[in-house]
C-alpha atoms as a PDB file:
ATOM      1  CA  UNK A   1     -16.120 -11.391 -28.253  1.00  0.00           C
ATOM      2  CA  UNK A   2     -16.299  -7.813 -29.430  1.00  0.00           C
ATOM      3  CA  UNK A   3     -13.367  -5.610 -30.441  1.00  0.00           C
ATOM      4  CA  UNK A   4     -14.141  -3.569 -27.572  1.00  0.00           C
ATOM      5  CA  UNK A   5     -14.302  -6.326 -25.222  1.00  0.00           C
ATOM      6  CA  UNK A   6     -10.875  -7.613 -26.781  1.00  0.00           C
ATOM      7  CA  UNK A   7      -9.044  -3.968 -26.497  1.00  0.00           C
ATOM      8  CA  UNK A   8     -10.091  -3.904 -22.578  1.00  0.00           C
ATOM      9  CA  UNK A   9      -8.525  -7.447 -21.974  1.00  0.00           C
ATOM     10  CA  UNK A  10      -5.552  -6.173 -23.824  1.00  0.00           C
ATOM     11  CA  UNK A  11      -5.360  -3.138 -21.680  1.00  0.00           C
ATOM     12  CA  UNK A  12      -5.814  -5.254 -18.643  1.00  0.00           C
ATOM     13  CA  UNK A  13      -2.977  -7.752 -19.746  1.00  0.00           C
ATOM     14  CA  UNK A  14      -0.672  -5.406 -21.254  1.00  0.00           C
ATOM     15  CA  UNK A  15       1.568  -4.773 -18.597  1.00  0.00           C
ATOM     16  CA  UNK A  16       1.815  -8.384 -17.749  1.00  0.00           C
ATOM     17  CA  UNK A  17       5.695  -8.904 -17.467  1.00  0.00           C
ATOM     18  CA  UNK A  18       6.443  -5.243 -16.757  1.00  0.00           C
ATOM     19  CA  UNK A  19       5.959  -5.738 -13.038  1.00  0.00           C
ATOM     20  CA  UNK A  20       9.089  -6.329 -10.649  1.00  0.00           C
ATOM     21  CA  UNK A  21       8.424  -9.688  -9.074  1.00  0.00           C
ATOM     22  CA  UNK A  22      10.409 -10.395  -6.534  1.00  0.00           C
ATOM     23  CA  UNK A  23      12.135 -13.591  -5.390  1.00  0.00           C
ATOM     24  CA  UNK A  24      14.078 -12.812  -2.328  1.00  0.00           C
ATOM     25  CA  UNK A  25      12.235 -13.657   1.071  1.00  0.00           C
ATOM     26  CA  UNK A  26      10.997  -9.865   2.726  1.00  0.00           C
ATOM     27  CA  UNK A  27      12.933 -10.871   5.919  1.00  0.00           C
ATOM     28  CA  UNK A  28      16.291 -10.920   3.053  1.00  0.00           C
ATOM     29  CA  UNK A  29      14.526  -7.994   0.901  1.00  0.00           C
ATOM     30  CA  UNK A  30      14.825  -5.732   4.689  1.00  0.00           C
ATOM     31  CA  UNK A  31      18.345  -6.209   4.726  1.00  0.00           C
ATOM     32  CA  UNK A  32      18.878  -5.310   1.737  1.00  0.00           C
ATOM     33  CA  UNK A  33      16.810  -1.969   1.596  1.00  0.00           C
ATOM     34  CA  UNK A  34      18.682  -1.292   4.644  1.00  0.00           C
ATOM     35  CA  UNK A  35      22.195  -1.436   3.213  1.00  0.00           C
ATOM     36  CA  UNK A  36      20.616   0.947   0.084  1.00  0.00           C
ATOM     37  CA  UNK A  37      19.182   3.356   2.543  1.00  0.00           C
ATOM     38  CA  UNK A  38      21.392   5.906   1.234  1.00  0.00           C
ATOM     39  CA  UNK A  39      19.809   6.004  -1.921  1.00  0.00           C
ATOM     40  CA  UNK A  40      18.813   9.846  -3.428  1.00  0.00           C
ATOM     41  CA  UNK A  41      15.226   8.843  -3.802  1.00  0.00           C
ATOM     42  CA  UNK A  42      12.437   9.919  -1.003  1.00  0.00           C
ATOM     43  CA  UNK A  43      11.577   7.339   1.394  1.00  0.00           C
ATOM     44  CA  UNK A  44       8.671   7.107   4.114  1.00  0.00           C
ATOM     45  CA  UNK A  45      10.101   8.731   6.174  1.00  0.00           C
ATOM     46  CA  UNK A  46      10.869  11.934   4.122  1.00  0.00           C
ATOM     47  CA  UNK A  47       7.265  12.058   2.199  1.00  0.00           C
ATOM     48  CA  UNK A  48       5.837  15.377   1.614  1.00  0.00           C
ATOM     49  CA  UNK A  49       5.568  18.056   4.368  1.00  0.00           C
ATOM     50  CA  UNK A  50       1.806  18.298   4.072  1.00  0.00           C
ATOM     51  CA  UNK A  51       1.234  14.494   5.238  1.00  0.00           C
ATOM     52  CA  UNK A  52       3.430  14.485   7.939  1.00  0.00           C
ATOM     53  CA  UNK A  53       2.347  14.221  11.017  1.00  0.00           C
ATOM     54  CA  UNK A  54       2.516  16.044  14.159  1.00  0.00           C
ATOM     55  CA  UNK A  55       2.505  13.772  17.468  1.00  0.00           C
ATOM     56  CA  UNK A  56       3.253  13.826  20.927  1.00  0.00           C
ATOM     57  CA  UNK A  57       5.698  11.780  22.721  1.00  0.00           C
ATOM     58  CA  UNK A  58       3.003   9.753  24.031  1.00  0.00           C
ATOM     59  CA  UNK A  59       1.538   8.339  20.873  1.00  0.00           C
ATOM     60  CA  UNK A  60       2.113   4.955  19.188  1.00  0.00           C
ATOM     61  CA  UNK A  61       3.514   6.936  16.276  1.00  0.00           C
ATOM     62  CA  UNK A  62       6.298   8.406  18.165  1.00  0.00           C
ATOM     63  CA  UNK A  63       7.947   5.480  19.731  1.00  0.00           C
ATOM     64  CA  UNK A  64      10.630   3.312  18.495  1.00  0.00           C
ATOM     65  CA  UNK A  65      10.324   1.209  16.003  1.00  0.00           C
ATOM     66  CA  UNK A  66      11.085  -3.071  16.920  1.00  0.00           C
ATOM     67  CA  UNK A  67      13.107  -4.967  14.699  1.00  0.00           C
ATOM     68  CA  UNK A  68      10.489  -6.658  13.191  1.00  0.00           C
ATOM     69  CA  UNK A  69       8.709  -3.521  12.255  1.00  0.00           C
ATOM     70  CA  UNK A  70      12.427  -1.565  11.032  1.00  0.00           C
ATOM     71  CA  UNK A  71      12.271  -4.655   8.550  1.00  0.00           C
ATOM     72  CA  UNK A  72       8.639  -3.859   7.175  1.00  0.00           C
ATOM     73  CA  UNK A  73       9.432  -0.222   6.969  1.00  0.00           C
ATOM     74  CA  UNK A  74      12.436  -0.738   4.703  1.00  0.00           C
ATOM     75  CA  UNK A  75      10.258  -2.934   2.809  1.00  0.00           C
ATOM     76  CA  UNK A  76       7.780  -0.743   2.426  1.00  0.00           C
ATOM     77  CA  UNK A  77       9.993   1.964   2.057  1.00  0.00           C
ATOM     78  CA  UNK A  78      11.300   0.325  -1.495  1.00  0.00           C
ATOM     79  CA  UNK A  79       7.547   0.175  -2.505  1.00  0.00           C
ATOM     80  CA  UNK A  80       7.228   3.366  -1.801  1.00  0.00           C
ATOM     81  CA  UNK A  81      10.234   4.440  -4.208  1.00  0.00           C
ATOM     82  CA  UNK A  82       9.229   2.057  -6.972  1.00  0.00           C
ATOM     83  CA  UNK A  83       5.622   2.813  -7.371  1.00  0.00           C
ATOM     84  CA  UNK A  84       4.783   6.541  -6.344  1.00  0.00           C
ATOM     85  CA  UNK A  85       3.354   8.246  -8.536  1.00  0.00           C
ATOM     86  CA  UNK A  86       2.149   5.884 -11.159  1.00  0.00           C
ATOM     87  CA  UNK A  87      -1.350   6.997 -11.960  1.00  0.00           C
ATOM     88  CA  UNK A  88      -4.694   5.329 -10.817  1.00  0.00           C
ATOM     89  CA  UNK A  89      -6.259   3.210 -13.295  1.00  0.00           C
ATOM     90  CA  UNK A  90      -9.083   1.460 -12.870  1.00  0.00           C
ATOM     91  CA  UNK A  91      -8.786  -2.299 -13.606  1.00  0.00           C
ATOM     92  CA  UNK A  92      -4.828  -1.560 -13.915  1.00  0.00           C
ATOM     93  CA  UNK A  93      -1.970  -3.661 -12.477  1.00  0.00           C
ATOM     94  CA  UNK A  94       1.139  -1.930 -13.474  1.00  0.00           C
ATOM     95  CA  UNK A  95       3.204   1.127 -13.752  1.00  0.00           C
ATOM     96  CA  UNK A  96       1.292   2.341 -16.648  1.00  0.00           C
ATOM     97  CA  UNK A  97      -1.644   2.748 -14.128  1.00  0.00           C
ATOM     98  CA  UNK A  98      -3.057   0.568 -11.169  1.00  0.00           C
ATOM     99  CA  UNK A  99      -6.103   0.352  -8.760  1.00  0.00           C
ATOM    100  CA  UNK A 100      -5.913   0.358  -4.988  1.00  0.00           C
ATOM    101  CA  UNK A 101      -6.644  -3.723  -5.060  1.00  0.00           C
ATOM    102  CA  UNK A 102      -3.746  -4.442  -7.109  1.00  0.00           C
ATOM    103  CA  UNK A 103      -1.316  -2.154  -5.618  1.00  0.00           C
ATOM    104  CA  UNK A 104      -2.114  -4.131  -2.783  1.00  0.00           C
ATOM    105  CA  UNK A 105      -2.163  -7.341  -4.594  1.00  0.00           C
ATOM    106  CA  UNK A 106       1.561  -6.353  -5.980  1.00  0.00           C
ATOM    107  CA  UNK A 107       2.911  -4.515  -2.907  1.00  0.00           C
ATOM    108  CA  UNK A 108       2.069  -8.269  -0.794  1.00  0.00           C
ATOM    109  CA  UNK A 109       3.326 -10.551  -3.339  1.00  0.00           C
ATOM    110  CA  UNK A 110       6.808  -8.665  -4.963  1.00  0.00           C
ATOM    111  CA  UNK A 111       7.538  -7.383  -1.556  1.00  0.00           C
ATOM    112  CA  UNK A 112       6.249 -10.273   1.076  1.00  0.00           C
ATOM    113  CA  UNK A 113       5.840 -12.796  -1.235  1.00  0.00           C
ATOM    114  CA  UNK A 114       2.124 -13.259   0.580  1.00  0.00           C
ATOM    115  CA  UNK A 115      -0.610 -13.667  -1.915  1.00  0.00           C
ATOM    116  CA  UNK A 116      -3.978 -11.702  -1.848  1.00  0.00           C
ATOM    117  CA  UNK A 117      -6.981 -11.705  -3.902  1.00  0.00           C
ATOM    118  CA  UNK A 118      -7.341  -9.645  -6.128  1.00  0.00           C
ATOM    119  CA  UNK A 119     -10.398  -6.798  -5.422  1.00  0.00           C
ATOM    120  CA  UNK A 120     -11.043  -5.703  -2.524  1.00  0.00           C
ATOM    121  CA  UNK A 121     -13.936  -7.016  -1.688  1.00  0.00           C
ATOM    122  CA  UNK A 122     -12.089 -10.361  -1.239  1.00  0.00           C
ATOM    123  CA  UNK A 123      -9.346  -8.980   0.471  1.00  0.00           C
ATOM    124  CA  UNK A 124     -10.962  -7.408   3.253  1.00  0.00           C
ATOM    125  CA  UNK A 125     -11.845 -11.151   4.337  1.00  0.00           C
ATOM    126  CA  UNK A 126      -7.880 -12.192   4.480  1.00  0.00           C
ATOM    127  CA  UNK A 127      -6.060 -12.117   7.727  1.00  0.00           C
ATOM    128  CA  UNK A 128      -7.401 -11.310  11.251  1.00  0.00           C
ATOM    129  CA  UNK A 129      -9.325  -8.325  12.389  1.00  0.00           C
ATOM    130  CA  UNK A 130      -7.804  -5.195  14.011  1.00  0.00           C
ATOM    131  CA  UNK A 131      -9.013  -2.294  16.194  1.00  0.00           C
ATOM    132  CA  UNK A 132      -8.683   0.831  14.885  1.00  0.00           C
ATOM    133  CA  UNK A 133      -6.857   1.668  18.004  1.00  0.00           C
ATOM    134  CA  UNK A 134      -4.525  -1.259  17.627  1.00  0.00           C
ATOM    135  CA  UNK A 135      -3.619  -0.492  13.885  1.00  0.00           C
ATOM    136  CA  UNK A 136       0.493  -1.547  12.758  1.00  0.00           C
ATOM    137  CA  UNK A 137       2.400  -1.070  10.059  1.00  0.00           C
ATOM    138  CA  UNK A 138       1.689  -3.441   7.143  1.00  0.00           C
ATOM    139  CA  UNK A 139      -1.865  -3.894   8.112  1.00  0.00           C
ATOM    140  CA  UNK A 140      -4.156  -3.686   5.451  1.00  0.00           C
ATOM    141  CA  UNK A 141      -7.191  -0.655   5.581  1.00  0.00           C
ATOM    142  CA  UNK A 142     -10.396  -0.514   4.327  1.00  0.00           C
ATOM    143  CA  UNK A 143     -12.819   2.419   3.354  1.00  0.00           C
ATOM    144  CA  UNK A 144     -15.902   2.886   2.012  1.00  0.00           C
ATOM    145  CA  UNK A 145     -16.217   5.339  -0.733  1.00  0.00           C
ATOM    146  CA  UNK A 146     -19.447   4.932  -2.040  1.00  0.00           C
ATOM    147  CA  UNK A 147     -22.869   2.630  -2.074  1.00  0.00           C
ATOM    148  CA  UNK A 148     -20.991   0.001  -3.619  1.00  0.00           C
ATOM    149  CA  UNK A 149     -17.210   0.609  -3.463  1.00  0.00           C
ATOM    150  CA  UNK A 150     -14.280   0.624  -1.618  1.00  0.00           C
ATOM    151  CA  UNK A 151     -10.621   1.322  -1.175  1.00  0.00           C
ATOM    152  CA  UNK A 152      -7.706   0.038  -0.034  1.00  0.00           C
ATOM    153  CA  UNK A 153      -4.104   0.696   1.327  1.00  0.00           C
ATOM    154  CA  UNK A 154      -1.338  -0.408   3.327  1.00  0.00           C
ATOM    155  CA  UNK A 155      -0.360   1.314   6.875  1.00  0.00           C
ATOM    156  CA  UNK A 156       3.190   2.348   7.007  1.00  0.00           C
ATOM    157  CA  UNK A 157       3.204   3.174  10.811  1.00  0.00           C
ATOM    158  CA  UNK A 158      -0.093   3.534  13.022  1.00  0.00           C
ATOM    159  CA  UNK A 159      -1.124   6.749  11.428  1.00  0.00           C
ATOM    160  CA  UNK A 160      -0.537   6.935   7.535  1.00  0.00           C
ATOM    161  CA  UNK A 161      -0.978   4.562   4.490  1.00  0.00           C
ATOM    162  CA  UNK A 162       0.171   4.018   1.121  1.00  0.00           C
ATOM    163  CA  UNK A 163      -2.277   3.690  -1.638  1.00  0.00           C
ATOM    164  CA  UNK A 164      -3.077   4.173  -5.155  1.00  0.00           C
ATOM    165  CA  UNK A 165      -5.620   7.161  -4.810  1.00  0.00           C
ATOM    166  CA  UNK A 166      -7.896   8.049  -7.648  1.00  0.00           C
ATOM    167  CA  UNK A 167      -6.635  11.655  -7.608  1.00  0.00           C
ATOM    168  CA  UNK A 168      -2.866  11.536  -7.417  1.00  0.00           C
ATOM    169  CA  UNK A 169      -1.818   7.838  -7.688  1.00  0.00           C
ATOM    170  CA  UNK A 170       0.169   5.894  -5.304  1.00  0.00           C
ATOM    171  CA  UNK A 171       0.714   8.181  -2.139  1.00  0.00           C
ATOM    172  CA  UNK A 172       0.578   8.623   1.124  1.00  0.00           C
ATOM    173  CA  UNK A 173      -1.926   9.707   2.919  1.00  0.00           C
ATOM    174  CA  UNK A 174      -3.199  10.304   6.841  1.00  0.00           C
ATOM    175  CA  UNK A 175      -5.742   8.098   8.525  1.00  0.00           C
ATOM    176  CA  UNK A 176      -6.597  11.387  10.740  1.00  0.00           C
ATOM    177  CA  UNK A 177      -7.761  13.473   7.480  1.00  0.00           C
ATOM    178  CA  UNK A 178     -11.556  14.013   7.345  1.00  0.00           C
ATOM    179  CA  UNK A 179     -12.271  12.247   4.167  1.00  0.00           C
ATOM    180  CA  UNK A 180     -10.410   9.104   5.228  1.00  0.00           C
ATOM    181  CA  UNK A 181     -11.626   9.229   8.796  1.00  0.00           C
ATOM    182  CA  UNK A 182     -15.299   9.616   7.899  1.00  0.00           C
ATOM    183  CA  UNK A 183     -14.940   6.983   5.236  1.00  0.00           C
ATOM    184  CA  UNK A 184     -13.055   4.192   7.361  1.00  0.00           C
ATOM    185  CA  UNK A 185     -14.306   1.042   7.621  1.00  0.00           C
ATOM    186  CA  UNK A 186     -11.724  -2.008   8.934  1.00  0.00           C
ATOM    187  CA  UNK A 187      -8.391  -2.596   9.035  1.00  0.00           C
ATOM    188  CA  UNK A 188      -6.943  -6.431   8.228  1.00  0.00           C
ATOM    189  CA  UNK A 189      -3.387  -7.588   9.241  1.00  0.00           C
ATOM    190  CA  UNK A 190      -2.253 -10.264   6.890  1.00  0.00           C
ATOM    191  CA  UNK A 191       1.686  -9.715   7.915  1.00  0.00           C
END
């Protein structure tokens, strides 16, 4: 094996024990984000001005929230807080720098304890098929960006997801915005 070779496995492994693994069961992990709610940092529901989204009373978007799906949001919500920002790295899987596969990857294991694969190529075969009209937070999207790649995030309500973008690291971003509407391709729901 070459010293190159050697230097990009050490990259890749480097931040191997860094990441938060968590034990608690998500249904557990909910209450808990729920009774820490009034925590300084931004959640969801307070991300930037610029992706929030306009809707009218009518839309899925707008209505209340079950139980079930106050639970993911305050799960998803503590993602959210723990990983936005860190950079995009391709091939990386921790808060040094991470791809859209394994921000997946660590978002469904730490936070759901529900293992995926690990590229996306494999995980856009896990869980069931969705409509693009029937889309719920915690389902798992799918783009194509190119010939031979793709991206991945996770919904956090029937309009926006959270991803690890190649521009501005893990964000949030709007199904609705050109590039991500042009580029869609499935949505999976694993949860």
């Amino acid at each position: 094996m070459s010293i190159k070779h050697l230097l990009l496995v050490g990259v890749l492994f480097a931040s191997c024990g860094v990441l938060k693994r968590g034990t608690i069961p998500w249904e557990e992990r909910a209450n808990k984000a729920e009774i820490e709610s009034s925590d300084v940092e931004p959640t969801l529901s307070e991300v930037k001005p610029e992706v929030a989204l306009t809707t009218s009373a009518s839309t899925p978007a707008s209505r209340a929230l079950s139980k079930d799906e106050k639970k993911l949001r305050s799960i998803l919500d503590e993602a959210f807080k723990d990983w936005k920002g860190v950079p995009y790295l391709l091939g990386g899987n921790g808060y040094d720098g991470i791809d859209c596969s394994a921000f997946l990857q660590i978002v469904f294991a730490d936070y759901f304890d529900i293992k995926l694969p690990r590229v996306t190529a494999d995980q856009i075969k896990v869980g069931k098929s969705v409509k693009k009209n029937n889309i719920k937070i915690g389902d798992l999207v799918f783009f194509r960006t190119g010939k031979k790649t793709m991206h991945a995030g996770i919904m956090i309500n029937d309009q926006q997801f959270m991803h690890a973008s190649t521009s501005s690291g893990v964000m949030i971003s709007a199904l609705q915005e050109r590039y991500w509407s042009d580029a869609y391709l499935t949505t999976r729901r694993v949860l």
